[in-house]
PDB file of N, CA and C in Angstrom:
ATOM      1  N   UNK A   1      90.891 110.850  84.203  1.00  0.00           N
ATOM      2  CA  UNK A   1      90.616 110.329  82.897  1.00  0.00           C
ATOM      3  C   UNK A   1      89.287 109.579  82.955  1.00  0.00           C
ATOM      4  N   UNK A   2      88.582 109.915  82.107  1.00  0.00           N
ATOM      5  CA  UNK A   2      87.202 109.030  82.292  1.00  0.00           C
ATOM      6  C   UNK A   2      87.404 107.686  81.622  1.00  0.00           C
ATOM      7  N   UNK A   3      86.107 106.603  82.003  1.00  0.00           N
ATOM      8  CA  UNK A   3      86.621 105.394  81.487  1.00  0.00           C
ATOM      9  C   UNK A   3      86.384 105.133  80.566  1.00  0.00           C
ATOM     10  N   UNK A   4      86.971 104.411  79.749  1.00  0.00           N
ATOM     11  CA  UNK A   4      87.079 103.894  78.215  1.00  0.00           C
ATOM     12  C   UNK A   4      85.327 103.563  77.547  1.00  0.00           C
ATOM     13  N   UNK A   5      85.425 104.078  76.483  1.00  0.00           N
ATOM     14  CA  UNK A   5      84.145 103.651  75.796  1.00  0.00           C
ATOM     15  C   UNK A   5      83.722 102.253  76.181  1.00  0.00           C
ATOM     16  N   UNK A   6      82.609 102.451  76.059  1.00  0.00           N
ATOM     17  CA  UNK A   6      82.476 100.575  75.882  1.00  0.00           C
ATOM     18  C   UNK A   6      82.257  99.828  77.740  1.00  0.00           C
ATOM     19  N   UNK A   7      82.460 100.711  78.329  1.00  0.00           N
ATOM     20  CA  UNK A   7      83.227  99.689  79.578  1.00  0.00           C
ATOM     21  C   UNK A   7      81.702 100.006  80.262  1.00  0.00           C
ATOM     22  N   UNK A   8      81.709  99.039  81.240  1.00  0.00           N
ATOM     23  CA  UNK A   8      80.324  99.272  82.162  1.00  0.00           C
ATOM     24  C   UNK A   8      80.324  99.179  83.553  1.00  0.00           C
ATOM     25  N   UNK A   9      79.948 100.270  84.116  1.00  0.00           N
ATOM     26  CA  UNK A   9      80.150  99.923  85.392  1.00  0.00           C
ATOM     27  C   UNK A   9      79.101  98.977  85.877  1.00  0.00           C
ATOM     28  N   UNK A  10      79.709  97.912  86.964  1.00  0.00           N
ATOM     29  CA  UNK A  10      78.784  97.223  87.752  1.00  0.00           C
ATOM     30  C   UNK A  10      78.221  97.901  89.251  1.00  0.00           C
ATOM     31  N   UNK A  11      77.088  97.321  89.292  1.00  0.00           N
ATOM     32  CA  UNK A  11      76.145  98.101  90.726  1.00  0.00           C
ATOM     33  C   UNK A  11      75.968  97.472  91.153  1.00  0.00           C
ATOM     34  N   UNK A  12      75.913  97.367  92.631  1.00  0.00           N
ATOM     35  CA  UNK A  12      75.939  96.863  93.550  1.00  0.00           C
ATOM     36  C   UNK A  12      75.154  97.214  95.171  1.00  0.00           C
ATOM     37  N   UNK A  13      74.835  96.735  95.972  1.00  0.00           N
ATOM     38  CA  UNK A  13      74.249  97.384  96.630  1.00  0.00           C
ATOM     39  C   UNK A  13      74.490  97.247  98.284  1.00  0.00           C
ATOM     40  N   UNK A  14      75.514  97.700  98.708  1.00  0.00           N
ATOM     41  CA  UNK A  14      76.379  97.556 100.110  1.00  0.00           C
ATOM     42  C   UNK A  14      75.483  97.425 101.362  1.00  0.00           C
ATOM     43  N   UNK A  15      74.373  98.226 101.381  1.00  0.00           N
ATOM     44  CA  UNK A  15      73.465  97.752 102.574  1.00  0.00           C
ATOM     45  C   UNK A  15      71.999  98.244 102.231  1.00  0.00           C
ATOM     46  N   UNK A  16      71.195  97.654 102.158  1.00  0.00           N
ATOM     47  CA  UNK A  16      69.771  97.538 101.950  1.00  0.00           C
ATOM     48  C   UNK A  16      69.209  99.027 102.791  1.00  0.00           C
ATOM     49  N   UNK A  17      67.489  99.451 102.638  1.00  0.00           N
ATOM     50  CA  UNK A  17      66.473 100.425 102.683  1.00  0.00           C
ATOM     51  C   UNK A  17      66.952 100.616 104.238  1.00  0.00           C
ATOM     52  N   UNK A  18      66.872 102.031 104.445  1.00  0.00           N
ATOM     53  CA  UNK A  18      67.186 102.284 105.842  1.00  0.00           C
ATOM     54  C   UNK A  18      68.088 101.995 106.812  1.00  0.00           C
ATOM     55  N   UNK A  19      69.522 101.337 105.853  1.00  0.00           N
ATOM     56  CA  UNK A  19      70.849 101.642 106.907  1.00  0.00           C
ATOM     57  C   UNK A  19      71.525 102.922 107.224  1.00  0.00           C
ATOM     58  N   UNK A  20      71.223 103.764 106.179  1.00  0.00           N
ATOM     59  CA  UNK A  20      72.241 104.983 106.588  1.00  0.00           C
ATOM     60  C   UNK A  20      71.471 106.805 106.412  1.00  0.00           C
ATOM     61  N   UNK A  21      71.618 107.090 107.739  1.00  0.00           N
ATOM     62  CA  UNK A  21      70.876 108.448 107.838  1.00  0.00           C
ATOM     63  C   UNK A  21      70.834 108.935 106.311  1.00  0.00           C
ATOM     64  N   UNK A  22      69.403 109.945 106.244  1.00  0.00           N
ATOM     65  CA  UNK A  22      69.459 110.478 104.551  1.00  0.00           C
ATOM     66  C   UNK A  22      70.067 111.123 104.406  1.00  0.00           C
ATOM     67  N   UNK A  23      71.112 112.185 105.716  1.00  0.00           N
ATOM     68  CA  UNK A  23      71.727 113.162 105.536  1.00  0.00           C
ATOM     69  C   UNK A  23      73.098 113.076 105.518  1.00  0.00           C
ATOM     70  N   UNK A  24      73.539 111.853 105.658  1.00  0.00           N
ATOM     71  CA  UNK A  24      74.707 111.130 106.141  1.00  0.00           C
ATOM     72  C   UNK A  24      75.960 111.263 104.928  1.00  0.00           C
ATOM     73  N   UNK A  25      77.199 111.010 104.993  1.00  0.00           N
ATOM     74  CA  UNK A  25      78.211 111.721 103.947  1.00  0.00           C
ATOM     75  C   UNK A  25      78.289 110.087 104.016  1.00  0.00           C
ATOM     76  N   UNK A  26      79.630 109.520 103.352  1.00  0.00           N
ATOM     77  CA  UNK A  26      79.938 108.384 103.220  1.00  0.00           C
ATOM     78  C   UNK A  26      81.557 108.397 102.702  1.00  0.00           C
ATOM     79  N   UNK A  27      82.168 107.860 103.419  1.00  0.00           N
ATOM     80  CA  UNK A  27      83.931 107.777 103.132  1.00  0.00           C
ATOM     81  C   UNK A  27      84.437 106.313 102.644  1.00  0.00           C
ATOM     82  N   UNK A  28      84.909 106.471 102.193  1.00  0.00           N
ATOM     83  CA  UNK A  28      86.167 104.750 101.230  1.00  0.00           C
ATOM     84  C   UNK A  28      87.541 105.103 101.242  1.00  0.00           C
ATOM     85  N   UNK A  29      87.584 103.804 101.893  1.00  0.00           N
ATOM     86  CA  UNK A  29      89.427 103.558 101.618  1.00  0.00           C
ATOM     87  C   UNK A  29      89.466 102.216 100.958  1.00  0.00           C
ATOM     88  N   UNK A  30      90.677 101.693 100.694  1.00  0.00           N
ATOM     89  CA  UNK A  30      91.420 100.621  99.826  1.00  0.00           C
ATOM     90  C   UNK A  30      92.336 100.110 100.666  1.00  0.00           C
ATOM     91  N   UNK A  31      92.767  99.218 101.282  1.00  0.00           N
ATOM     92  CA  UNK A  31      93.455  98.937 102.306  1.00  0.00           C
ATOM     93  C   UNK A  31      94.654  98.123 101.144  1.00  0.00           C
ATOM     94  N   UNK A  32      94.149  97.731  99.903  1.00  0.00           N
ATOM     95  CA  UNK A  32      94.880  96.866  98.932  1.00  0.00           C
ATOM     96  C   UNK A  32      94.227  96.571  98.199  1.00  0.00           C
ATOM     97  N   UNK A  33      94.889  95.949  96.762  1.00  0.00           N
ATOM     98  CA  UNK A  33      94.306  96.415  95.589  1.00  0.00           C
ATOM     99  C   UNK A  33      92.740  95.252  95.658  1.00  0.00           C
ATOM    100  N   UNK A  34      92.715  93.887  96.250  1.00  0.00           N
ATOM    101  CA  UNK A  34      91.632  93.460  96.467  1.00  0.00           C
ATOM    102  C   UNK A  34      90.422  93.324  97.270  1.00  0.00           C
ATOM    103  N   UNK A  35      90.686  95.176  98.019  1.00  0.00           N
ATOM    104  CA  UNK A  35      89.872  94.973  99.012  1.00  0.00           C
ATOM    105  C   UNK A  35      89.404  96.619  99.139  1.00  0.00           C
ATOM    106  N   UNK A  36      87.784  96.821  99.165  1.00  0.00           N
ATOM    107  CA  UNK A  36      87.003  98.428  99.757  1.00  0.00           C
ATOM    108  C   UNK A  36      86.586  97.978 100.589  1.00  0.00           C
ATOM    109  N   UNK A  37      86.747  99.258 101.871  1.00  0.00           N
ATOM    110  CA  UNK A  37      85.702  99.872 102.787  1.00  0.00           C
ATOM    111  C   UNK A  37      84.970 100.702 102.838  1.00  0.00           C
ATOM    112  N   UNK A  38      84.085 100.970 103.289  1.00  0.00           N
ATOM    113  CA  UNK A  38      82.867 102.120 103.106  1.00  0.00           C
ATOM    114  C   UNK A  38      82.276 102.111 104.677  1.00  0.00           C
ATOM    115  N   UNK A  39      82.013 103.549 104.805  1.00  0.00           N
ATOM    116  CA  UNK A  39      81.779 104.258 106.465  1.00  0.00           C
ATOM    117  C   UNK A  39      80.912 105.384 105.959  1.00  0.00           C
ATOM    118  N   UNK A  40      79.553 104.762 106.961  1.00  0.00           N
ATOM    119  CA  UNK A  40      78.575 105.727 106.844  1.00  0.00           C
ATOM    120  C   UNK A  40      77.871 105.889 108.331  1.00  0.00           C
ATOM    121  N   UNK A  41      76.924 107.139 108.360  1.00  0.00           N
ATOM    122  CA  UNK A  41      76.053 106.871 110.132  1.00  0.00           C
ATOM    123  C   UNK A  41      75.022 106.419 109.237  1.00  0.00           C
ATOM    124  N   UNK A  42      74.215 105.215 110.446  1.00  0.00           N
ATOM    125  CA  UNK A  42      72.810 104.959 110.537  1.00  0.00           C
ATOM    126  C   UNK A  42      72.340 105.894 111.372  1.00  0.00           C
ATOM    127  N   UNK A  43      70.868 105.454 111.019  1.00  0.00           N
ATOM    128  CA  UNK A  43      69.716 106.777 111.368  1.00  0.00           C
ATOM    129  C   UNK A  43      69.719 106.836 112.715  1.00  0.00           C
ATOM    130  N   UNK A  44      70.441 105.685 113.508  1.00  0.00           N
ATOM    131  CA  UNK A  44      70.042 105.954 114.842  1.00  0.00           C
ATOM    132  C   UNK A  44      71.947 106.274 115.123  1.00  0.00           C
ATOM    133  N   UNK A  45      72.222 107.131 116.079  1.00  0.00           N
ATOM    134  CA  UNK A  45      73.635 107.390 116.129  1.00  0.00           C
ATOM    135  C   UNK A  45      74.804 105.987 116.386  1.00  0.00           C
ATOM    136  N   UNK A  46      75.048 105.655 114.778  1.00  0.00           N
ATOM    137  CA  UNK A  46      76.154 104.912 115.180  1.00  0.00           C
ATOM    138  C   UNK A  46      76.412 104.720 114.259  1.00  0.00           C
ATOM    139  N   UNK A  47      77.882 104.728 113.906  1.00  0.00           N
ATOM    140  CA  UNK A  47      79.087 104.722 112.643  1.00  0.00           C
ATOM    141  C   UNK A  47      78.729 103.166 111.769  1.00  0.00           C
ATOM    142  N   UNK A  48      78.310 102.900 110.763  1.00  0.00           N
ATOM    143  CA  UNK A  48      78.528 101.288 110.065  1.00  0.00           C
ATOM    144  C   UNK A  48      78.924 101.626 108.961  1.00  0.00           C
ATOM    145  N   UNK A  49      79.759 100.341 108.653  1.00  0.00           N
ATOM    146  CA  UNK A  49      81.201  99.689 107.574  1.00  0.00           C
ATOM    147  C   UNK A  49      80.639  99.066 107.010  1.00  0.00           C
ATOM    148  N   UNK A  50      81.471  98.713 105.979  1.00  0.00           N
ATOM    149  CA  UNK A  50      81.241  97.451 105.460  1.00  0.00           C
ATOM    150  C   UNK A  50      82.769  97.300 104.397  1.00  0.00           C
ATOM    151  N   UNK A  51      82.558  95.807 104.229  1.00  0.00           N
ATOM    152  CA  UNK A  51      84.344  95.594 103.548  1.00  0.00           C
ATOM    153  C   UNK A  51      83.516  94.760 102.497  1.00  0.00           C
ATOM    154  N   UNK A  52      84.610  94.955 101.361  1.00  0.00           N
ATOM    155  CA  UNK A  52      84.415  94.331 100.124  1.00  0.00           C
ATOM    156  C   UNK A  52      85.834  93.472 100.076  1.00  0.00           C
ATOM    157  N   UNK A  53      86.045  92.185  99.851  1.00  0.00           N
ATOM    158  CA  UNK A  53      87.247  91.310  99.253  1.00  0.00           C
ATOM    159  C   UNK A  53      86.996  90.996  97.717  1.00  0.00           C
ATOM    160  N   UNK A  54      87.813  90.683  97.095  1.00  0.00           N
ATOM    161  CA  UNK A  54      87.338  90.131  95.739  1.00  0.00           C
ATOM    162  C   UNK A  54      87.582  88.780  95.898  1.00  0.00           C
ATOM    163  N   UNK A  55      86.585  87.967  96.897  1.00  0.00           N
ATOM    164  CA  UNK A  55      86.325  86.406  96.649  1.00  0.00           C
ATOM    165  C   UNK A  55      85.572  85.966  96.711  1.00  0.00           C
ATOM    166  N   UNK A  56      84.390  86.668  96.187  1.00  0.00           N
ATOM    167  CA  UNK A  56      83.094  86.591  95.522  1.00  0.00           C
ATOM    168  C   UNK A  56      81.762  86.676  96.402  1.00  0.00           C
ATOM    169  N   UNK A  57      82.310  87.464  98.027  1.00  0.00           N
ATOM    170  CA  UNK A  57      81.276  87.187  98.559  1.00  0.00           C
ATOM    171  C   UNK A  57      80.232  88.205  99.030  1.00  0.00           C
ATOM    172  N   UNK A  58      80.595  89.096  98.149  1.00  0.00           N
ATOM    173  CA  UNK A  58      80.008  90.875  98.254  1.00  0.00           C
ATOM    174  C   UNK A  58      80.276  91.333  99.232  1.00  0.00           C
ATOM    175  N   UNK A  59      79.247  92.449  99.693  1.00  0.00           N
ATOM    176  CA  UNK A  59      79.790  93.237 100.686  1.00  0.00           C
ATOM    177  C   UNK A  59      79.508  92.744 102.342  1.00  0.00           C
ATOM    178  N   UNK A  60      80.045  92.962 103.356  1.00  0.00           N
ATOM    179  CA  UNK A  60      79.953  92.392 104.941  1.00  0.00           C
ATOM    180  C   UNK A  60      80.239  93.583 105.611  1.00  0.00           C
ATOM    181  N   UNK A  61      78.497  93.717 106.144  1.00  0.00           N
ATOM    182  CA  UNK A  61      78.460  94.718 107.358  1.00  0.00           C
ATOM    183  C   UNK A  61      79.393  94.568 108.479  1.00  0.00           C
ATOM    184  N   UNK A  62      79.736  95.892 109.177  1.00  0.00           N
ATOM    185  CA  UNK A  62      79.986  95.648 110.578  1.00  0.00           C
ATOM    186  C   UNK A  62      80.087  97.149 111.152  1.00  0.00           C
ATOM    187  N   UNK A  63      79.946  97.286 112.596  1.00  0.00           N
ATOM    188  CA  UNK A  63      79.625  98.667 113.210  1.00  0.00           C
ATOM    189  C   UNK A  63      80.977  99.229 113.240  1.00  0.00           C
ATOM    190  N   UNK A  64      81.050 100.130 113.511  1.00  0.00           N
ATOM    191  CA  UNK A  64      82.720 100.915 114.125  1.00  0.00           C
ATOM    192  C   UNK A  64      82.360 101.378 115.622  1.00  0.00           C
ATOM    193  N   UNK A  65      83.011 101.093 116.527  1.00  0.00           N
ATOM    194  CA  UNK A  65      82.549 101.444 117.865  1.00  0.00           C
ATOM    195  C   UNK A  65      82.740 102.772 117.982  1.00  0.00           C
ATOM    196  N   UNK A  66      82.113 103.364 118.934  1.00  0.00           N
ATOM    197  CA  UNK A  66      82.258 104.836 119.206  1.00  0.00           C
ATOM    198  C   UNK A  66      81.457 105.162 120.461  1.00  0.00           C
ATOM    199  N   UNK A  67      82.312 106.164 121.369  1.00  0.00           N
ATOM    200  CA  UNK A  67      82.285 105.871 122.831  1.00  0.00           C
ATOM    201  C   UNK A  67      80.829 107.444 123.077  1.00  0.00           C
ATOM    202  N   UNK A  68      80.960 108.209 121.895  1.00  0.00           N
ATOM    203  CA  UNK A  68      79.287 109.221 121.951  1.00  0.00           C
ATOM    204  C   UNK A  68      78.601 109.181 120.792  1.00  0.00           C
ATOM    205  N   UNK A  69      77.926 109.621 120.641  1.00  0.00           N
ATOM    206  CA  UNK A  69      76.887 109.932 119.752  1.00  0.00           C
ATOM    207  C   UNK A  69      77.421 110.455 118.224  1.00  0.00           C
ATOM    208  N   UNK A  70      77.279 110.399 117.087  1.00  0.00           N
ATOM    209  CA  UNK A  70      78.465 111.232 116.416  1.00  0.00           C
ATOM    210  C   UNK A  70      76.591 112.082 116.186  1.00  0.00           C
ATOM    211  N   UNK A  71      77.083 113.320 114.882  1.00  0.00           N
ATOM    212  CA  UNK A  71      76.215 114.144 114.728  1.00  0.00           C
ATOM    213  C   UNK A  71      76.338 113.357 113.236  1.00  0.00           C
ATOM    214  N   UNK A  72      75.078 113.344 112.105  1.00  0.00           N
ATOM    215  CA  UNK A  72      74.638 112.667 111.496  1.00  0.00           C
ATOM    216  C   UNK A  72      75.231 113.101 110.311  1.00  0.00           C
ATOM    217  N   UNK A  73      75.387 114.468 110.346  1.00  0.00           N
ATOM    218  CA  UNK A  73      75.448 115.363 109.350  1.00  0.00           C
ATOM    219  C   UNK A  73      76.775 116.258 108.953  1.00  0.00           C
ATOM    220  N   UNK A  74      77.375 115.051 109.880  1.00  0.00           N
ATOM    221  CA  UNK A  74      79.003 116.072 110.166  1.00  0.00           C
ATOM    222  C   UNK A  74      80.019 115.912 108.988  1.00  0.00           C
ATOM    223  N   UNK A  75      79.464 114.816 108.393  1.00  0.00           N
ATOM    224  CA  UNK A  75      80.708 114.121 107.638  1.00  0.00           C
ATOM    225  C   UNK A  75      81.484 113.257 108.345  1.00  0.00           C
ATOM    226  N   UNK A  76      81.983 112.197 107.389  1.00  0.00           N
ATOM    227  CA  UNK A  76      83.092 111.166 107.538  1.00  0.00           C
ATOM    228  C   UNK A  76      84.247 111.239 106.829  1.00  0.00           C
ATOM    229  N   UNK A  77      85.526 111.330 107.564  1.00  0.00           N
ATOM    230  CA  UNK A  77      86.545 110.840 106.720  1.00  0.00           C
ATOM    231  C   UNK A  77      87.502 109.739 107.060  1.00  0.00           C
ATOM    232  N   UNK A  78      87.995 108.931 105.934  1.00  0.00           N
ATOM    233  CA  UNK A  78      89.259 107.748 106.131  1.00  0.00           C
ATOM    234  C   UNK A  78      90.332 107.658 105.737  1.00  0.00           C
ATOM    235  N   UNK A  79      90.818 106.895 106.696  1.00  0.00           N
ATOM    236  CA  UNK A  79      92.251 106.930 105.714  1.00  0.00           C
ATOM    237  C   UNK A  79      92.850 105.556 105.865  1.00  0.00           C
ATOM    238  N   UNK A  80      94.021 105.401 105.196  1.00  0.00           N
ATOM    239  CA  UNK A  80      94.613 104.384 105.130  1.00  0.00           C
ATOM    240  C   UNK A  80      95.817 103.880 104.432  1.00  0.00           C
ATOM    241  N   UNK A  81      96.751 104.261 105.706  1.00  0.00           N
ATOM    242  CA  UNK A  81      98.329 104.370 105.691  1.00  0.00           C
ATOM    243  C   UNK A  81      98.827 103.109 105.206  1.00  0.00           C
ATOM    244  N   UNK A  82      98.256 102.254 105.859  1.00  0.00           N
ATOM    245  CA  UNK A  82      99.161 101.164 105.397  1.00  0.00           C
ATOM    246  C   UNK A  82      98.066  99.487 105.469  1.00  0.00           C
ATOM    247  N   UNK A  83      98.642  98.640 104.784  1.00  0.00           N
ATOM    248  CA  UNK A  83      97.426  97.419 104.495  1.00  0.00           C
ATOM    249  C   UNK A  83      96.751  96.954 105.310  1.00  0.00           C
ATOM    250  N   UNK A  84      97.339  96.999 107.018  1.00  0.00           N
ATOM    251  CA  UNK A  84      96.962  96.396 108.572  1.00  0.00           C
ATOM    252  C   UNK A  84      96.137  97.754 109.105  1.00  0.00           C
ATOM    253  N   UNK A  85      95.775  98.954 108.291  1.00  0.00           N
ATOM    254  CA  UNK A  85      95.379 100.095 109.571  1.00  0.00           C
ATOM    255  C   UNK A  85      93.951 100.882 108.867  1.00  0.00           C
ATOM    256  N   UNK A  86      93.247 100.972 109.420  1.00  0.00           N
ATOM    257  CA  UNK A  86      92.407 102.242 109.027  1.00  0.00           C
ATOM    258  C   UNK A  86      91.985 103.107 109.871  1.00  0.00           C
ATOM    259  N   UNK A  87      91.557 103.896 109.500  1.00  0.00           N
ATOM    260  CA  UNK A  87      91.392 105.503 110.274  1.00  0.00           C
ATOM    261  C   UNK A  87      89.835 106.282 110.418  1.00  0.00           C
ATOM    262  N   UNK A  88      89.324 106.660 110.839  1.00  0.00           N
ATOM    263  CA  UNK A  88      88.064 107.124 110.860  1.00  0.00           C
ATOM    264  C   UNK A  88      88.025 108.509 111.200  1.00  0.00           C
ATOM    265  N   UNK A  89      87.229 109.253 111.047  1.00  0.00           N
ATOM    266  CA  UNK A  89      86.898 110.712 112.044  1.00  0.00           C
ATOM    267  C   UNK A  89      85.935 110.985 111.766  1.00  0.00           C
ATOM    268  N   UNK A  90      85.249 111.938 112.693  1.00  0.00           N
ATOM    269  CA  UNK A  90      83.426 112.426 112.587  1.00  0.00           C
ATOM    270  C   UNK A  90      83.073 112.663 113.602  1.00  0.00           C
ATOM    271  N   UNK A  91      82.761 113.980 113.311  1.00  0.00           N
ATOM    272  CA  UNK A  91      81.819 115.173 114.223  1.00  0.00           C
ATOM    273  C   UNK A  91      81.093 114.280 115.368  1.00  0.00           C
ATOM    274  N   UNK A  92      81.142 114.552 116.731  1.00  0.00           N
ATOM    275  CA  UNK A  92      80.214 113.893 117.749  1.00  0.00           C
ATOM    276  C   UNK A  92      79.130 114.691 118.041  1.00  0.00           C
ATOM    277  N   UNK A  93      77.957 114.650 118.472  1.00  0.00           N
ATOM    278  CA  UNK A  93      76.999 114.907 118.779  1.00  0.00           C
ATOM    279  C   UNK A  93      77.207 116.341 119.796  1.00  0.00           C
ATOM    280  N   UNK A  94      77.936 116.353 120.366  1.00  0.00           N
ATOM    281  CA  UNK A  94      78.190 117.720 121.104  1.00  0.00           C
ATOM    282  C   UNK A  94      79.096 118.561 120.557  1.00  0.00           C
ATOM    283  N   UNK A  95      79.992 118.431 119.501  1.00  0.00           N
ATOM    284  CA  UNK A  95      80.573 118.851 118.528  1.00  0.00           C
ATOM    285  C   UNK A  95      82.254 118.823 119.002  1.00  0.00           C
ATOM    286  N   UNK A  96      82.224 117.360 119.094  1.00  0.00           N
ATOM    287  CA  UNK A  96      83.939 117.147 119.632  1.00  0.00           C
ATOM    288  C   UNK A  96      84.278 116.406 118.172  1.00  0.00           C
ATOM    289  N   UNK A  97      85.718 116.115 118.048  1.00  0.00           N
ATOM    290  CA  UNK A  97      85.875 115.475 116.814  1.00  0.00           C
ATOM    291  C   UNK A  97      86.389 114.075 117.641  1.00  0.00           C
ATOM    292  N   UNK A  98      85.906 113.469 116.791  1.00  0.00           N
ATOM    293  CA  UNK A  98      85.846 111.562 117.126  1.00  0.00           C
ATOM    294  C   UNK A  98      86.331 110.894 116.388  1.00  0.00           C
ATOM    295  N   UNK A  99      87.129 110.133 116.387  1.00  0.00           N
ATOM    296  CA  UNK A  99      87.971 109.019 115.071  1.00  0.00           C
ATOM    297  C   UNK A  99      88.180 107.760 116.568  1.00  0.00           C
ATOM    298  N   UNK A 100      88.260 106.653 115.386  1.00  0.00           N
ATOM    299  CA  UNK A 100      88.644 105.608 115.700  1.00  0.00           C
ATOM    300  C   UNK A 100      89.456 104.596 114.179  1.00  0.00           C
ATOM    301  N   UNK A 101      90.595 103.997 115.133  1.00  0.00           N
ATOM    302  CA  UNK A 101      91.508 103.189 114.169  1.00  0.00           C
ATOM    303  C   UNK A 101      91.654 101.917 114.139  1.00  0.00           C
ATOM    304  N   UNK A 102      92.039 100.980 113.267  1.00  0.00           N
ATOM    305  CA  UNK A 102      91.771  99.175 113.318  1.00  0.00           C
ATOM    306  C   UNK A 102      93.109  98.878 112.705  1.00  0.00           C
TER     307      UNK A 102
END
């Protein structure tokens, strides 16, 4: 359903010029109703997050560890079973599949 006349979306801007490869996909989960994540690669090989709360303090970087290289261009996906867990996956650099969970 699209959103109601009238309504406006707000913009925002999760990480500044040159955090995330140009070719890079980008995945979101909801861990609960007051809280996004967002998972993208930076240009140099390595997975970065960032979490949104609604208590006014925008968005907060942080890396996702990962033990190779991922490939830039592989895509990301997330998930998120339950309010304590999230899920990651993405193509590695030699073409293994890679996830990591929190």
């Amino acid at each position: 359903m699209p959103p109601e006349a009238g309504l406006v979306w707000n913009i925002d801007q999760v990480q500044g010029p040159s955090a995330a490869h140009k070719d890079s996909d980008i995945a979101a989960v909801s861990r609960f109703a007051t809280n996004s994540e967002a998972f993208w690669f930076a240009p140099q090989p390595a997975i970065k997050a960032a979490f949104w709360y609604d208590d006014g303090q925008g968005w907060r970087p942080y890396a996702v560890p990962a033990r190779r290289p991922n490939a830039p261009t592989s895509g990301i996906a997330a998930l998120s079973r339950i309010p304590n867990s999230m899920e990651s996956w993405w193509i590695g650099a030699e073409g293994t599949v890679e996830g990591a969970f929190w």
